[in-house]
C-alpha atoms as a PDB file:
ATOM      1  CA  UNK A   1     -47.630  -9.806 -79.250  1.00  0.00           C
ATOM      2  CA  UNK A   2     -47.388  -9.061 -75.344  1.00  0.00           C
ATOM      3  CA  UNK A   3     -47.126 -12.181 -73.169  1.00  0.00           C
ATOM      4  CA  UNK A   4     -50.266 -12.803 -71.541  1.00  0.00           C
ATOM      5  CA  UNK A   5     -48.776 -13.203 -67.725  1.00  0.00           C
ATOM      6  CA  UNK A   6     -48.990 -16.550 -66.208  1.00  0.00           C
ATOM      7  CA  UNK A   7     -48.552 -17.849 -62.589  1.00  0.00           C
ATOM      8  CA  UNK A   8     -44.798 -19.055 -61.761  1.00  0.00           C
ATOM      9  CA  UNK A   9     -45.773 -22.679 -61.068  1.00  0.00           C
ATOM     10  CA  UNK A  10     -47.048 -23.005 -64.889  1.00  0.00           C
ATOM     11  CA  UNK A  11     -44.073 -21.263 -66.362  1.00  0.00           C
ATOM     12  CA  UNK A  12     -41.905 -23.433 -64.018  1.00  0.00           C
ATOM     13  CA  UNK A  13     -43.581 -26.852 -65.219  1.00  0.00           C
ATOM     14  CA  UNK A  14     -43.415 -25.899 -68.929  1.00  0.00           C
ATOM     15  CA  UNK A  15     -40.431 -23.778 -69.533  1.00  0.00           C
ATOM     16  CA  UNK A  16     -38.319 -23.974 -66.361  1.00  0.00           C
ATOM     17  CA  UNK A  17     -38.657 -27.581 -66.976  1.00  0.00           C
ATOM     18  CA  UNK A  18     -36.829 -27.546 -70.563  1.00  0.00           C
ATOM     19  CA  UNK A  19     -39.924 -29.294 -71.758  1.00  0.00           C
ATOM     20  CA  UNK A  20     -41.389 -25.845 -73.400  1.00  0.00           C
ATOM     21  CA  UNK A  21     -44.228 -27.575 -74.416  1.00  0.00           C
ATOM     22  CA  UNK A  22     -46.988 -25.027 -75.248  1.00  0.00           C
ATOM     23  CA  UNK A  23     -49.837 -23.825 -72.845  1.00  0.00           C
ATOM     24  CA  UNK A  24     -52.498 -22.739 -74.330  1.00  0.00           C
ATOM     25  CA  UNK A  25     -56.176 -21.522 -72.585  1.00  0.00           C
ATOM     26  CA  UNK A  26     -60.184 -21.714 -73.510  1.00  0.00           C
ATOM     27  CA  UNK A  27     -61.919 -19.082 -71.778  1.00  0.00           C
ATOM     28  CA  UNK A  28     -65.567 -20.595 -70.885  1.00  0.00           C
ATOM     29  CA  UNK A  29     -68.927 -19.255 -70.052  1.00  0.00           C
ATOM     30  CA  UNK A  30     -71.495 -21.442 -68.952  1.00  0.00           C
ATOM     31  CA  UNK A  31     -74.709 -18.972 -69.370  1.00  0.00           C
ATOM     32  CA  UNK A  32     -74.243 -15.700 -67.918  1.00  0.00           C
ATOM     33  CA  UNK A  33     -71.537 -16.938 -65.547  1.00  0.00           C
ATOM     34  CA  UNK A  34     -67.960 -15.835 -65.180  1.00  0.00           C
ATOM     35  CA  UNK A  35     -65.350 -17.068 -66.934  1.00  0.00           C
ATOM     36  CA  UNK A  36     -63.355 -19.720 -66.311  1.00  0.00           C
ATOM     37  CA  UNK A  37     -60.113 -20.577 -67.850  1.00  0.00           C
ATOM     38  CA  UNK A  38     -58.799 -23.919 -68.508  1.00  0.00           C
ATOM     39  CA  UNK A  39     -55.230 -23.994 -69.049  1.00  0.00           C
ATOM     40  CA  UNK A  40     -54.076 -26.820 -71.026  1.00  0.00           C
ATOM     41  CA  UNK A  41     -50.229 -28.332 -71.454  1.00  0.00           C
ATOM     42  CA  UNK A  42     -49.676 -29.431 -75.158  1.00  0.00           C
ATOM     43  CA  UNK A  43     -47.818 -32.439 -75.293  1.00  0.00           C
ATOM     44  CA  UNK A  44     -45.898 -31.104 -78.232  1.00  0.00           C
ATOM     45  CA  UNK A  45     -42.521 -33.440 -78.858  1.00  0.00           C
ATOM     46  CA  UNK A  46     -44.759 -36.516 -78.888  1.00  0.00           C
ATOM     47  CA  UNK A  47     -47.191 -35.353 -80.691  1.00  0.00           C
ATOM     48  CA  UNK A  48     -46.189 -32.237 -83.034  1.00  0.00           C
ATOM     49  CA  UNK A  49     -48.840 -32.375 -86.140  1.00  0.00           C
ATOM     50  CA  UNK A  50     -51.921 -32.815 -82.986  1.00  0.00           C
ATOM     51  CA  UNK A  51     -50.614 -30.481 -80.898  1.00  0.00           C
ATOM     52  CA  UNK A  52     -50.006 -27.437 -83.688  1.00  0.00           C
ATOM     53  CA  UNK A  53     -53.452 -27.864 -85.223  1.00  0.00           C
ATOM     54  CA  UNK A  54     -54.849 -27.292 -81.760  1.00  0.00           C
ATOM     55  CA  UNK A  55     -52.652 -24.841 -80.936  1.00  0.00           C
ATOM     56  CA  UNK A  56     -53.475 -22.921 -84.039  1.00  0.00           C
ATOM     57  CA  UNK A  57     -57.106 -22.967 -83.295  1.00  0.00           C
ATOM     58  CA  UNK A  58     -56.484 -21.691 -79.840  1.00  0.00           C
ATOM     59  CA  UNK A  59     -54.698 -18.695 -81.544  1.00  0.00           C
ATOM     60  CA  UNK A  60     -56.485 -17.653 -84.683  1.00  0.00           C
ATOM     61  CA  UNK A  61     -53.686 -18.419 -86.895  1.00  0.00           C
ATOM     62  CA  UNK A  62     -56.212 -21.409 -88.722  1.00  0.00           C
ATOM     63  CA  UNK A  63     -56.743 -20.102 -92.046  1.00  0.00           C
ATOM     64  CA  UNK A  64     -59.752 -21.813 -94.732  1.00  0.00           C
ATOM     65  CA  UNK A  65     -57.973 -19.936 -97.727  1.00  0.00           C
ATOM     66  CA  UNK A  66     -61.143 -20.998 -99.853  1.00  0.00           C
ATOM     67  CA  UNK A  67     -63.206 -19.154 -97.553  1.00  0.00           C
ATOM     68  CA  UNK A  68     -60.732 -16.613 -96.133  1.00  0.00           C
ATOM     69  CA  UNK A  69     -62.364 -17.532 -92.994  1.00  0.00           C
ATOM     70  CA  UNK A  70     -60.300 -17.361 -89.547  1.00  0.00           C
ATOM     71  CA  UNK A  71     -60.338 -20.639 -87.845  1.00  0.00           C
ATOM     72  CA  UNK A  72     -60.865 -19.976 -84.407  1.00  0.00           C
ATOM     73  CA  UNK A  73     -62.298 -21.828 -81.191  1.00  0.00           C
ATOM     74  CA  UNK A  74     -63.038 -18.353 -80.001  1.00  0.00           C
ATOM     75  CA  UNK A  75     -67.056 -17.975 -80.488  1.00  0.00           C
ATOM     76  CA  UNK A  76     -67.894 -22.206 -80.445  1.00  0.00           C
ATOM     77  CA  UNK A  77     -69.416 -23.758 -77.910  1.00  0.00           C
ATOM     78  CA  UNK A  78     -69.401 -26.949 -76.070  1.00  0.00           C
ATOM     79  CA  UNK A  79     -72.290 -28.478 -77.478  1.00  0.00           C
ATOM     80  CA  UNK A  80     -71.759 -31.812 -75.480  1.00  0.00           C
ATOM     81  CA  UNK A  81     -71.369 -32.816 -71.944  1.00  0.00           C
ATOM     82  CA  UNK A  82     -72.030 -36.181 -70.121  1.00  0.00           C
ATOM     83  CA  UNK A  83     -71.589 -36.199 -66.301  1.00  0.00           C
ATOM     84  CA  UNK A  84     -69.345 -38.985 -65.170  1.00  0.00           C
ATOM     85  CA  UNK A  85     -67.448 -38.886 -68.732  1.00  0.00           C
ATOM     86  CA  UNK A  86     -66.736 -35.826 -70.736  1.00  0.00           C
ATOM     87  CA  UNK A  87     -67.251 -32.526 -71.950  1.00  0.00           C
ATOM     88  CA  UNK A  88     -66.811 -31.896 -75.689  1.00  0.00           C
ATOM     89  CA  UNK A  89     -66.042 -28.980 -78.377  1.00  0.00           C
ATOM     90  CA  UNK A  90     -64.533 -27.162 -81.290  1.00  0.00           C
ATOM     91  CA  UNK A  91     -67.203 -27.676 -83.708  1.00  0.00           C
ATOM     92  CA  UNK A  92     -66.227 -24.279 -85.129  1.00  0.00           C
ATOM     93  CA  UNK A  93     -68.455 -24.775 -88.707  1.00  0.00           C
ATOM     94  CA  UNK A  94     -72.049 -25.971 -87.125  1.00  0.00           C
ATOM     95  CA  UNK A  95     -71.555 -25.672 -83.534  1.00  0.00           C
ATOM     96  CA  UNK A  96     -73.588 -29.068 -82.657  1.00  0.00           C
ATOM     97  CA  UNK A  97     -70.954 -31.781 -83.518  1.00  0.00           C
ATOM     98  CA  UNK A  98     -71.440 -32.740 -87.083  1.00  0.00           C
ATOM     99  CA  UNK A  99     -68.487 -30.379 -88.379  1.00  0.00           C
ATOM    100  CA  UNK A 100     -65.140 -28.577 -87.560  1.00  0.00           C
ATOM    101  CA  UNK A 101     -62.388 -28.128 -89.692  1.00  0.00           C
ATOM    102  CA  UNK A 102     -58.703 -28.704 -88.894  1.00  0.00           C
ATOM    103  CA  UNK A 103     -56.299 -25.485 -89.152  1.00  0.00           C
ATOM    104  CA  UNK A 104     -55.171 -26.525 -92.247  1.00  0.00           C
ATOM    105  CA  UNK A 105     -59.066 -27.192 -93.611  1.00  0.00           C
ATOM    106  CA  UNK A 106     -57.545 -31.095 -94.269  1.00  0.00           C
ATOM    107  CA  UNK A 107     -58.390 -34.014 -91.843  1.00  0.00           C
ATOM    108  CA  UNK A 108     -54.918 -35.454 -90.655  1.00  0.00           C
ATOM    109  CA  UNK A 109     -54.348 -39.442 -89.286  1.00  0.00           C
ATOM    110  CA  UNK A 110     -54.202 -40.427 -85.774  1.00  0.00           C
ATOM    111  CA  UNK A 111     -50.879 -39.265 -85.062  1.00  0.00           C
ATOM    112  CA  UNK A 112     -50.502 -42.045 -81.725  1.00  0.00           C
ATOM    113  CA  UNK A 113     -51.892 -43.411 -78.644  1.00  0.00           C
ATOM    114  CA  UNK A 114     -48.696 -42.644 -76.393  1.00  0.00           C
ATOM    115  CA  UNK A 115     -50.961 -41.203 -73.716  1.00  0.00           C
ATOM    116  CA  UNK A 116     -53.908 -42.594 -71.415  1.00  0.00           C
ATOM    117  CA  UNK A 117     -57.145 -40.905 -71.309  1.00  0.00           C
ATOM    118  CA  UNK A 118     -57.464 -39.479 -67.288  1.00  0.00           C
ATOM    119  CA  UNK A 119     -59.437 -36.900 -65.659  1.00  0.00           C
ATOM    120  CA  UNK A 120     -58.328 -33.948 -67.265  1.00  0.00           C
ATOM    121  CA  UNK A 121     -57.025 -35.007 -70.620  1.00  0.00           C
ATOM    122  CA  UNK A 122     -57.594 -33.170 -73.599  1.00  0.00           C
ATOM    123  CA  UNK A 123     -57.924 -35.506 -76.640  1.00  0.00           C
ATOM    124  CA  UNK A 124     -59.352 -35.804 -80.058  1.00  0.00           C
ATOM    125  CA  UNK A 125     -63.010 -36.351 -80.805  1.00  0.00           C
ATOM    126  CA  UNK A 126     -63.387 -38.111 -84.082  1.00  0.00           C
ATOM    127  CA  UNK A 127     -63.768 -40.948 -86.280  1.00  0.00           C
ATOM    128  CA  UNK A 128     -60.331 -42.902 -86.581  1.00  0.00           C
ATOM    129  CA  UNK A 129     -57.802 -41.061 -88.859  1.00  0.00           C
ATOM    130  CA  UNK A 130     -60.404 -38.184 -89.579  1.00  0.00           C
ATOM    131  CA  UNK A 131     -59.279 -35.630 -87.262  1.00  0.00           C
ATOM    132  CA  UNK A 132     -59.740 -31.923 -87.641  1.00  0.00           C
ATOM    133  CA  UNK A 133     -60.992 -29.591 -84.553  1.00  0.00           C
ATOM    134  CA  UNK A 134     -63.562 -31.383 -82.133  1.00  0.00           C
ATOM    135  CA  UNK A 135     -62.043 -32.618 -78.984  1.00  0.00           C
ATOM    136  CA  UNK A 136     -63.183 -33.583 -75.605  1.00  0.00           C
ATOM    137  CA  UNK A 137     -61.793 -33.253 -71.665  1.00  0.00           C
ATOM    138  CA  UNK A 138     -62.502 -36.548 -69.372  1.00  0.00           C
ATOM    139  CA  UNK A 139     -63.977 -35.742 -66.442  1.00  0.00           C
ATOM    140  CA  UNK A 140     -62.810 -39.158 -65.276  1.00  0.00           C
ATOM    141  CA  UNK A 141     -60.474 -42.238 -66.024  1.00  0.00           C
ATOM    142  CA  UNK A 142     -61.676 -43.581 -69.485  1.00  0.00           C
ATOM    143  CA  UNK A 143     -59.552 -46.214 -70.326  1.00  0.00           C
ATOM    144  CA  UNK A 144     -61.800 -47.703 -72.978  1.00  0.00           C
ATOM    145  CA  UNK A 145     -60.799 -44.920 -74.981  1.00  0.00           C
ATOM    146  CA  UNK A 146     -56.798 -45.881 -74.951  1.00  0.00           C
ATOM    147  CA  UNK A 147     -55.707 -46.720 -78.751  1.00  0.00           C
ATOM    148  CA  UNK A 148     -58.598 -45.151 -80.036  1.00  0.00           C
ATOM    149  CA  UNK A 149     -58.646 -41.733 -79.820  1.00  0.00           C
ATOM    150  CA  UNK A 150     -55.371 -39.293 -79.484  1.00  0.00           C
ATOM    151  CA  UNK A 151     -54.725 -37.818 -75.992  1.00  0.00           C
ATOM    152  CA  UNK A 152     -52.151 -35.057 -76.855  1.00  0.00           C
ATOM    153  CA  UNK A 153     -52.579 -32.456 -73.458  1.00  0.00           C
ATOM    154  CA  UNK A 154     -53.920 -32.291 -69.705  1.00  0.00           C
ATOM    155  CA  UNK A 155     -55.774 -29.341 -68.000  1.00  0.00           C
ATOM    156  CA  UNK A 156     -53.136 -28.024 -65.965  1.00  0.00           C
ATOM    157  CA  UNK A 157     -53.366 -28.734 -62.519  1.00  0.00           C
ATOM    158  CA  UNK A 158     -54.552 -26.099 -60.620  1.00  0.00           C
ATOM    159  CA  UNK A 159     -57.622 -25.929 -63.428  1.00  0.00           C
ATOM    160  CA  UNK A 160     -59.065 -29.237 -62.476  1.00  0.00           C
ATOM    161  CA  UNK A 161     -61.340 -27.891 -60.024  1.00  0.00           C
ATOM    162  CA  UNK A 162     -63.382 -25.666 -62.913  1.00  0.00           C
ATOM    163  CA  UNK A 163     -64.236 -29.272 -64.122  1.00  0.00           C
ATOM    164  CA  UNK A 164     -66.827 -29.736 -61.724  1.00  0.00           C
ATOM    165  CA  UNK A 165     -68.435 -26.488 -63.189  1.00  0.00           C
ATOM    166  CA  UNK A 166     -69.105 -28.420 -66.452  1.00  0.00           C
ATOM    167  CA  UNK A 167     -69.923 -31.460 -65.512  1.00  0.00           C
ATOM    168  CA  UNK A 168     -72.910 -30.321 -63.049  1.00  0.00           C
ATOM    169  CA  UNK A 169     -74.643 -28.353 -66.313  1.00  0.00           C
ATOM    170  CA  UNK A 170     -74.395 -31.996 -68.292  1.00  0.00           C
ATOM    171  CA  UNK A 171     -76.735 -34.418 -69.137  1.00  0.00           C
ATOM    172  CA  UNK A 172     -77.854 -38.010 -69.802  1.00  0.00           C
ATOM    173  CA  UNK A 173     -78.427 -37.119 -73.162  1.00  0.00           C
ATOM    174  CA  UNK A 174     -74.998 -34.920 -73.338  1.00  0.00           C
ATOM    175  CA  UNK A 175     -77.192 -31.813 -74.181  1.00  0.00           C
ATOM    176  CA  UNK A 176     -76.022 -28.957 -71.541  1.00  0.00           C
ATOM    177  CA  UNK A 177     -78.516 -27.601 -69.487  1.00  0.00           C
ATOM    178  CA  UNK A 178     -77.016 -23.944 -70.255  1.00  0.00           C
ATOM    179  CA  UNK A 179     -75.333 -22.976 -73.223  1.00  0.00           C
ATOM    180  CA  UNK A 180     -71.503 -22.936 -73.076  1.00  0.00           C
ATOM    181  CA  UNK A 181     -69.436 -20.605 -75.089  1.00  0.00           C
ATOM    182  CA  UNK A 182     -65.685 -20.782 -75.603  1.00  0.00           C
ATOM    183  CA  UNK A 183     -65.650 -17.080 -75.498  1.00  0.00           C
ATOM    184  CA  UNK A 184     -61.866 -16.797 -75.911  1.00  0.00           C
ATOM    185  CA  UNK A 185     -58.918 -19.199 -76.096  1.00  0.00           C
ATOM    186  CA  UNK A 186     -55.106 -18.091 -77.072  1.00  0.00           C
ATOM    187  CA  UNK A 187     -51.584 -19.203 -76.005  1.00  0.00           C
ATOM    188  CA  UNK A 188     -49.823 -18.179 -72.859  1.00  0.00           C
ATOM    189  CA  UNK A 189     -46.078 -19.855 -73.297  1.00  0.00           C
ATOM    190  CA  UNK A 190     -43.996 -22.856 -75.130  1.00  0.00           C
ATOM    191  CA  UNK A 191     -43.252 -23.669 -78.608  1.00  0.00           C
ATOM    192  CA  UNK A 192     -44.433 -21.128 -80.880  1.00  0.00           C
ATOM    193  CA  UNK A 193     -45.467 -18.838 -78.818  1.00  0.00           C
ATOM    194  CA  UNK A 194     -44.230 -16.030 -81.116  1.00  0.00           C
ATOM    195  CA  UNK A 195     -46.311 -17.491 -84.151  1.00  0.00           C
ATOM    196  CA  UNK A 196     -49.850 -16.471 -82.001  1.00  0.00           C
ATOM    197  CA  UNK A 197     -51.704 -14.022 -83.541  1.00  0.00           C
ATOM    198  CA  UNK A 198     -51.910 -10.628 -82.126  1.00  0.00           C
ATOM    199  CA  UNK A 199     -56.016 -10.719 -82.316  1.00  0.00           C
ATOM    200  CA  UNK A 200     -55.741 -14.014 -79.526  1.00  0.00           C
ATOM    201  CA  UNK A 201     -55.650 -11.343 -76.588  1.00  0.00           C
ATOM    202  CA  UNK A 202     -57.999 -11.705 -73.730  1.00  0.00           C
ATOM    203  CA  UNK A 203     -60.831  -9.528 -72.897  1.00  0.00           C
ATOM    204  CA  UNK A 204     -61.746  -9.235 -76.655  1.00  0.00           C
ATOM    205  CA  UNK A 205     -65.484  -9.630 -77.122  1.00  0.00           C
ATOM    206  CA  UNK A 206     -66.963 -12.913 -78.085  1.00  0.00           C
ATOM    207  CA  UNK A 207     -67.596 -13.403 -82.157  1.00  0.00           C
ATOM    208  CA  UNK A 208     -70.466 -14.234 -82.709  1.00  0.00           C
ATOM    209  CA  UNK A 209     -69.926 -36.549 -90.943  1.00  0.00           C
ATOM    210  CA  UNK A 210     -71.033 -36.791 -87.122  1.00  0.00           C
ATOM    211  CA  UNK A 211     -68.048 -36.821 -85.006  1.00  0.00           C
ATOM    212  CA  UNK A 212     -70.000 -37.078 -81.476  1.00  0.00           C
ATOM    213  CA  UNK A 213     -70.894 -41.151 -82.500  1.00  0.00           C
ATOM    214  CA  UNK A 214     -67.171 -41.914 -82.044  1.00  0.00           C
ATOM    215  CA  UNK A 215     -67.044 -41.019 -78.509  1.00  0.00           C
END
């Protein structure tokens, strides 16, 4: 797999660090838009089991062998966004928030509530100890939602500003005003970098119980 190139300032807080925690990225459409990337930092010692079933979606290596279906965030949507909270995703099996499906195709326990929920954090959307691929992004401080849900990564700095972008196309309701595809998503560094799938390249074309009441 060729190394998708990243900025020095990302490689220097992951790897240069000796953290090597794994960055992955969602590439997002709202409507007819441009992308925009969000990079996110795994927090991977911490939180290993979390952090590898959301890595593996961001790759393609999630495998339903019942199915032989690829599990992949690449062609779901954010079906949910509430300004002034969050924006949510990876219902990869219905696409409005009553599915998903871990990599494994097995829900897994809350692995621990080691992190806080700020603006930026990437954390599990779910019902407790019933995770498998929906998560959300705060948009702001939500303490309220310390102990019960798993924080396991943070947008990477430089991507907070694409937040904004999201937020403004949310709604009371959380519908979005404009559809929102997660066109691509893949990893760019850290711990297993060398497991990604070669199909997780950028530039590829876009394939075609209700967790949202826990949030």
């Amino acid at each position: 797999m060729t190394q998708v190139p990243v900025s020095q300032s990302i490689y220097e807080f992951t790897m240069g660090s000796g953290r090597g925690n794994p960055v992955v990225y969602l590439d997002i459409a709202i409507g007819n838009d441009p992308l925009r990337r969000l990079r996110f930092e795994l927090f991977y010692p911490q939180l290993p089991i979390t952090v590898e079933n959301f890595r593996q979606l961001c790759t393609g290596e999630g495998k339903d062998k019942a199915r032989k279906k690829m599990l992949w965030y690449k062609g779901s949507n954010i079906h949910r966004v509430v300004p002034g909270f969050m924006m949510q995703g990876g219902d990869i099996t219905h696409g409005n928030g009553i599915g998903g499906s871990s990599a494994s195709s097995r829900m897994f326990d809350d692995e621990g509530f080691m992190f806080k929920h700020m603006r930026g954090t990437l954390s599990m959307a779910h019902q407790a100890n019933t995770n498998k691929s929906q998560f959300f992004v705060c948009f702001r401080d939500c303490g309220w939602l310390n102990g019960k849900h798993v924080a396991f990564g943070q947008v990477i700095a430089e991507d907070l500003v694409y937040l904004k972008h999201f937020e403004d196309v949310g709604s009371s309701t959380g519908l979005p005003l404009k559809p929102i595809a997660i066109v691509h998503a893949g990893q760019l560094c850290g711990i297993n970098f060398a497991d990604a799938t070669d199909m997780a390249q950028p530039g590829d074309e876009n394939d075609g119980s209700n967790e949202d009441a826990a949030l």
